[in-house]
Protein backbone atom coordinates (compact mmCIF):
# COMPACT_ATOMS: atom_id res chain seq x y z
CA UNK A 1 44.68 20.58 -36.65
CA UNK A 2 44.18 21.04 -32.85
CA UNK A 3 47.90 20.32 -32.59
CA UNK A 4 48.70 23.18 -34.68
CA UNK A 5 46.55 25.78 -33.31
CA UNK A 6 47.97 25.05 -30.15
CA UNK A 7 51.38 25.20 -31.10
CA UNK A 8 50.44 28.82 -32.96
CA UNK A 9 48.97 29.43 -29.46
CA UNK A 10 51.67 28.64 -27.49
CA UNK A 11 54.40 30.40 -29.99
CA UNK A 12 52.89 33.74 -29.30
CA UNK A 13 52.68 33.17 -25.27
CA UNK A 14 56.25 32.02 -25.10
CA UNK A 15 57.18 35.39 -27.08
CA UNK A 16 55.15 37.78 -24.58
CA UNK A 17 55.08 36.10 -20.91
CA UNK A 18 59.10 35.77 -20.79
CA UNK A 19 58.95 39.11 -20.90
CA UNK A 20 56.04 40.47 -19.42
CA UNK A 21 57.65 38.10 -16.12
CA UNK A 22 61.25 39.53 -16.18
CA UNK A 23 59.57 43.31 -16.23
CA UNK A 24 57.56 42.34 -13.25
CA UNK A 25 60.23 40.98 -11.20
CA UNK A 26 62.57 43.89 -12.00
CA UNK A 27 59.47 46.11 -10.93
CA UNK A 28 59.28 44.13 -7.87
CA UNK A 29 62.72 44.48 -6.54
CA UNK A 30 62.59 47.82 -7.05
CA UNK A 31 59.39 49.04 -5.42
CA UNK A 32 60.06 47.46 -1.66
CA UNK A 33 62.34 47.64 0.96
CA UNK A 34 63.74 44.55 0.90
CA UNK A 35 65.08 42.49 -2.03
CA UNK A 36 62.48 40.31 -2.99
CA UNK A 37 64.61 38.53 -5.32
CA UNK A 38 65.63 36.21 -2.62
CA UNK A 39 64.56 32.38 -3.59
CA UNK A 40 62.59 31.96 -0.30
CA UNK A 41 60.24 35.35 -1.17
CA UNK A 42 59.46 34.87 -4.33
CA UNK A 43 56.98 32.09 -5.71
CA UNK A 44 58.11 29.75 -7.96
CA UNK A 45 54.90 30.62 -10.67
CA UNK A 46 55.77 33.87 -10.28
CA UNK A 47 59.20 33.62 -12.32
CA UNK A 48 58.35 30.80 -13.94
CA UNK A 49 54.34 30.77 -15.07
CA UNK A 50 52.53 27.44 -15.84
CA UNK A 51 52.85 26.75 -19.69
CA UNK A 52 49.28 25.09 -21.15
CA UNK A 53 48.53 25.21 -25.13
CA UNK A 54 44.62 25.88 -23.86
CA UNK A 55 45.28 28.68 -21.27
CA UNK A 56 46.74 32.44 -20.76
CA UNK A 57 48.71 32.54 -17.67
CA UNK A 58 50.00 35.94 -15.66
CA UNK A 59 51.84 36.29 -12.97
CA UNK A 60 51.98 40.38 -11.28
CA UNK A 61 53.02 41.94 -8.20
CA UNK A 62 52.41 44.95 -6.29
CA UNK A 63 52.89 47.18 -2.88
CA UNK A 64 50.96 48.74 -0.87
CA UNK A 65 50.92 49.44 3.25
CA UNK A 66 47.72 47.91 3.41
CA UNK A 67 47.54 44.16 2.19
CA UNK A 68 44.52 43.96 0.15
CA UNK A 69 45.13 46.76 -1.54
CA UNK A 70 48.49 44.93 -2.71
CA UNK A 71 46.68 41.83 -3.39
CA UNK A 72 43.97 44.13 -5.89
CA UNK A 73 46.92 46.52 -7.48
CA UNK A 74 48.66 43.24 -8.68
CA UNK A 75 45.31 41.64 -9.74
CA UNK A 76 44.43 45.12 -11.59
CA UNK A 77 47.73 44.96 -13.41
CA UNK A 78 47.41 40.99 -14.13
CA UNK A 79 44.33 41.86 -15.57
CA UNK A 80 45.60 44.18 -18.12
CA UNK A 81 48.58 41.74 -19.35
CA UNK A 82 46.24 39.19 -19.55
CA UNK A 83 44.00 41.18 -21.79
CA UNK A 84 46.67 42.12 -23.58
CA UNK A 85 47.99 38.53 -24.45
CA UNK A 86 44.21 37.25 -24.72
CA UNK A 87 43.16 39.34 -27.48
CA UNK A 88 46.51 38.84 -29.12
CA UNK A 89 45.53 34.85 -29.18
CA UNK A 90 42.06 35.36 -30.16
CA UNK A 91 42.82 37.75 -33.08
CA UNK A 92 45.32 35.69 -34.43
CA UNK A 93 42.79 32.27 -34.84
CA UNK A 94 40.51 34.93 -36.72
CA UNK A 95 43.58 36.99 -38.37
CA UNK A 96 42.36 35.31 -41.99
CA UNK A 97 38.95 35.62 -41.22
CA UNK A 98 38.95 39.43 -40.70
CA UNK A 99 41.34 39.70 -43.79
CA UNK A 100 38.62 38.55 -46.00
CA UNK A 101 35.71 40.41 -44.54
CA UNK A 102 34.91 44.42 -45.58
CA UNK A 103 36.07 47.11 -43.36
CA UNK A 104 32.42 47.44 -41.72
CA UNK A 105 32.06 43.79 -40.94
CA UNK A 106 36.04 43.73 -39.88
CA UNK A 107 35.39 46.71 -37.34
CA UNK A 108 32.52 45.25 -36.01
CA UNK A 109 34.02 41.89 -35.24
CA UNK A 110 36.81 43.44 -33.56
CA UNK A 111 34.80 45.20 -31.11
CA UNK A 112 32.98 42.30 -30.41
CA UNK A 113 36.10 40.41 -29.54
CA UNK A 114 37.25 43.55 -27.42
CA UNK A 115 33.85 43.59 -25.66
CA UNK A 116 33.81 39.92 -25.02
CA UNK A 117 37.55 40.18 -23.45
CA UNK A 118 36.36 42.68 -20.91
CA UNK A 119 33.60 40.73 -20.19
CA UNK A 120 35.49 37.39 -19.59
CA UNK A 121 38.08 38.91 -17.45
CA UNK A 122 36.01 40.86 -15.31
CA UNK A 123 34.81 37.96 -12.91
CA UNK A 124 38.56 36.45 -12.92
CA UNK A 125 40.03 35.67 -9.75
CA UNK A 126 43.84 34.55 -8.75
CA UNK A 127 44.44 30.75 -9.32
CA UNK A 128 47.39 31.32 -6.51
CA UNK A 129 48.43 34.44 -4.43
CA UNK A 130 51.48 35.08 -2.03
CA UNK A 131 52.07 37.79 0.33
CA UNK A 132 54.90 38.73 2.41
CA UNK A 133 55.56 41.69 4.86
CA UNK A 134 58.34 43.43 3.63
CA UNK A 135 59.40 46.03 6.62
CA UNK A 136 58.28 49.39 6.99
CA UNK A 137 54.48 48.22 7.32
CA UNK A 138 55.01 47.36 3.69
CA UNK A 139 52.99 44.36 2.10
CA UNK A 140 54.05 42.41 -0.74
CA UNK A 141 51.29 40.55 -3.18
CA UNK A 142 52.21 38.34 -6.02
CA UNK A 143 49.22 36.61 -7.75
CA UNK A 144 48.93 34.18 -10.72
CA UNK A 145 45.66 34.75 -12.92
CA UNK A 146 44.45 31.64 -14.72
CA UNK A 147 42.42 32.38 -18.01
CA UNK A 148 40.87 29.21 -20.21
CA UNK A 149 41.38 30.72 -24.27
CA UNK A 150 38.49 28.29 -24.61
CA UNK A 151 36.39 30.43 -22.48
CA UNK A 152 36.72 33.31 -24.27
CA UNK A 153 36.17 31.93 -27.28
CA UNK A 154 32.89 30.02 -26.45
CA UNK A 155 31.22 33.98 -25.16
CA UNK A 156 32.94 35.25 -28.85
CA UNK A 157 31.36 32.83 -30.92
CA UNK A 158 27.94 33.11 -28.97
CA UNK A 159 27.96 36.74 -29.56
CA UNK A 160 28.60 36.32 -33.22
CA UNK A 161 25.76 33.87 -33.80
CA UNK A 162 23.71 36.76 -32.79
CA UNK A 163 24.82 38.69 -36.06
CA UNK A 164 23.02 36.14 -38.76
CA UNK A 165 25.29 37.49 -41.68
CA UNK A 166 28.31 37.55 -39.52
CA UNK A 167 27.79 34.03 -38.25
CA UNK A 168 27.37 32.65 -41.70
CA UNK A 169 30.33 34.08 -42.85
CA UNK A 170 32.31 32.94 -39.85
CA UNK A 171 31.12 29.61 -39.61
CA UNK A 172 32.79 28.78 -43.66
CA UNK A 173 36.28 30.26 -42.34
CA UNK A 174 38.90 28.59 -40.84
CA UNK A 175 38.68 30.86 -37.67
CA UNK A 176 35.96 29.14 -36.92
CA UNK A 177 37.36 25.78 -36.79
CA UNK A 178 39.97 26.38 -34.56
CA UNK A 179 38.14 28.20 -32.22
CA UNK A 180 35.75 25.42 -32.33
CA UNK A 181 38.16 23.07 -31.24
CA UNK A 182 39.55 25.48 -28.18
CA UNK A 183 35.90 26.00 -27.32
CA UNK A 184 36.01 21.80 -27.25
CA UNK A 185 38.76 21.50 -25.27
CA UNK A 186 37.53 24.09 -22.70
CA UNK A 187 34.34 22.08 -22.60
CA UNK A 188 36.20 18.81 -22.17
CA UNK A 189 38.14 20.53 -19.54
CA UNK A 190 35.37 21.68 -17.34
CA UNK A 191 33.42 18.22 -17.49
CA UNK A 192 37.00 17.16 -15.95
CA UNK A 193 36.96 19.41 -13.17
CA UNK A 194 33.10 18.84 -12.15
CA UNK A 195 34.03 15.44 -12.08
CA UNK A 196 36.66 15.54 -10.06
CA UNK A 197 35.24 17.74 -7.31
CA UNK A 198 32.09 15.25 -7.76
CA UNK A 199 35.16 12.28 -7.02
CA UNK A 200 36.09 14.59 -4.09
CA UNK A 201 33.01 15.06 -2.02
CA UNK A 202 32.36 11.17 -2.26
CA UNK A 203 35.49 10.71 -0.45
CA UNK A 204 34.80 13.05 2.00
């Protein structure tokens, strides 16, 4: 089952990214003054993203004479991709779900999932991040934002336990077992990390 869902994730990524990534760079080139598509400027996530079944991955890149601003106009437009593509994943593990719910149960599950999107996004930060003077007093940011679907779906489903009919509902659909299992995997992923940076300071 979790083998499945992933590969249903990872069919709709592989649609979207290619694209969203070949924009970008074409964006790129033509906002500085120098040709960024040289091999030695650009980063090698940048035209070609980390694929992961459990994760949403975005690469962006912006200008701007002063640097941060650069590094925050291509995190502002990573942001928006990436909510794009989230809520794309999301609503498709719940497409039957919302198919067999009335219209006032339907619209309020979709806001929810909109609100919870926001929310989850908000605190991201770049995974990696490049910048390069390109002439002129010109700065150059890429950035590649990192976003666990598991995440989102564990603040989703806790916002829908708060709705007791909702919930019940939820919890005898199918939705809910596949966002189970990404909210699993997330889980599994994070005990992973802390022990690993646990493994790290030891050695220190």
């Amino acid at each position: 089952m979790l083998k499945n869902t992933h590969a249903r994730l990872r069919a709709h990524l592989s649609r979207a990214l290619p694209f969203f990534g070949l924009a970008a760079v074409v964006l790129a080139a033509c906002g500085g003054s120098k040709d960024i598509s040289e091999k030695e400027s650009v980063p090698e996530w940048y035209t070609s993203p980390p694929e992961d079944p459990n994760h949403v991955f975005v690469a962006q890149s912006a200008t701007s004479q002063k640097m941060q601003v650069a590094v925050d106009k291509a995190m502002t437009s990573a942001r928006g991709e990436m909510a794009t593509n989230l809520e794309t994943e999301v609503n498709e593990m719940n497409k039957s779900f919302t198919e067999e719910i009335g219209d006032e149960m339907r619209q309020q599950f979709v806001e929810t999932q909109k609100t919870i999107t926001s929310r989850v996004l908000r605190g991201t930060s770049a995974a990696k991040r490049k910048i390069i003077e390109e002439g002129n007093g010109t700065y150059r940011a890429f950035v590649l934002m990192d976003m666990p679907i598991g995440k989102a779906a564990k603040e989703l489903m806790s916002k829908v336990e708060q709705n007791g009919e909702m919930y019940t509902r939820f919890r005898a659909s199918q939705a809910f077992k596949e966002m189970q299992e990404a909210i699993e995997e997330y889980e599994k992923e994070q005990k992973r990390s802390m022990a690993q940076e646990r493994q790290g300071g030891k050695n220190q």
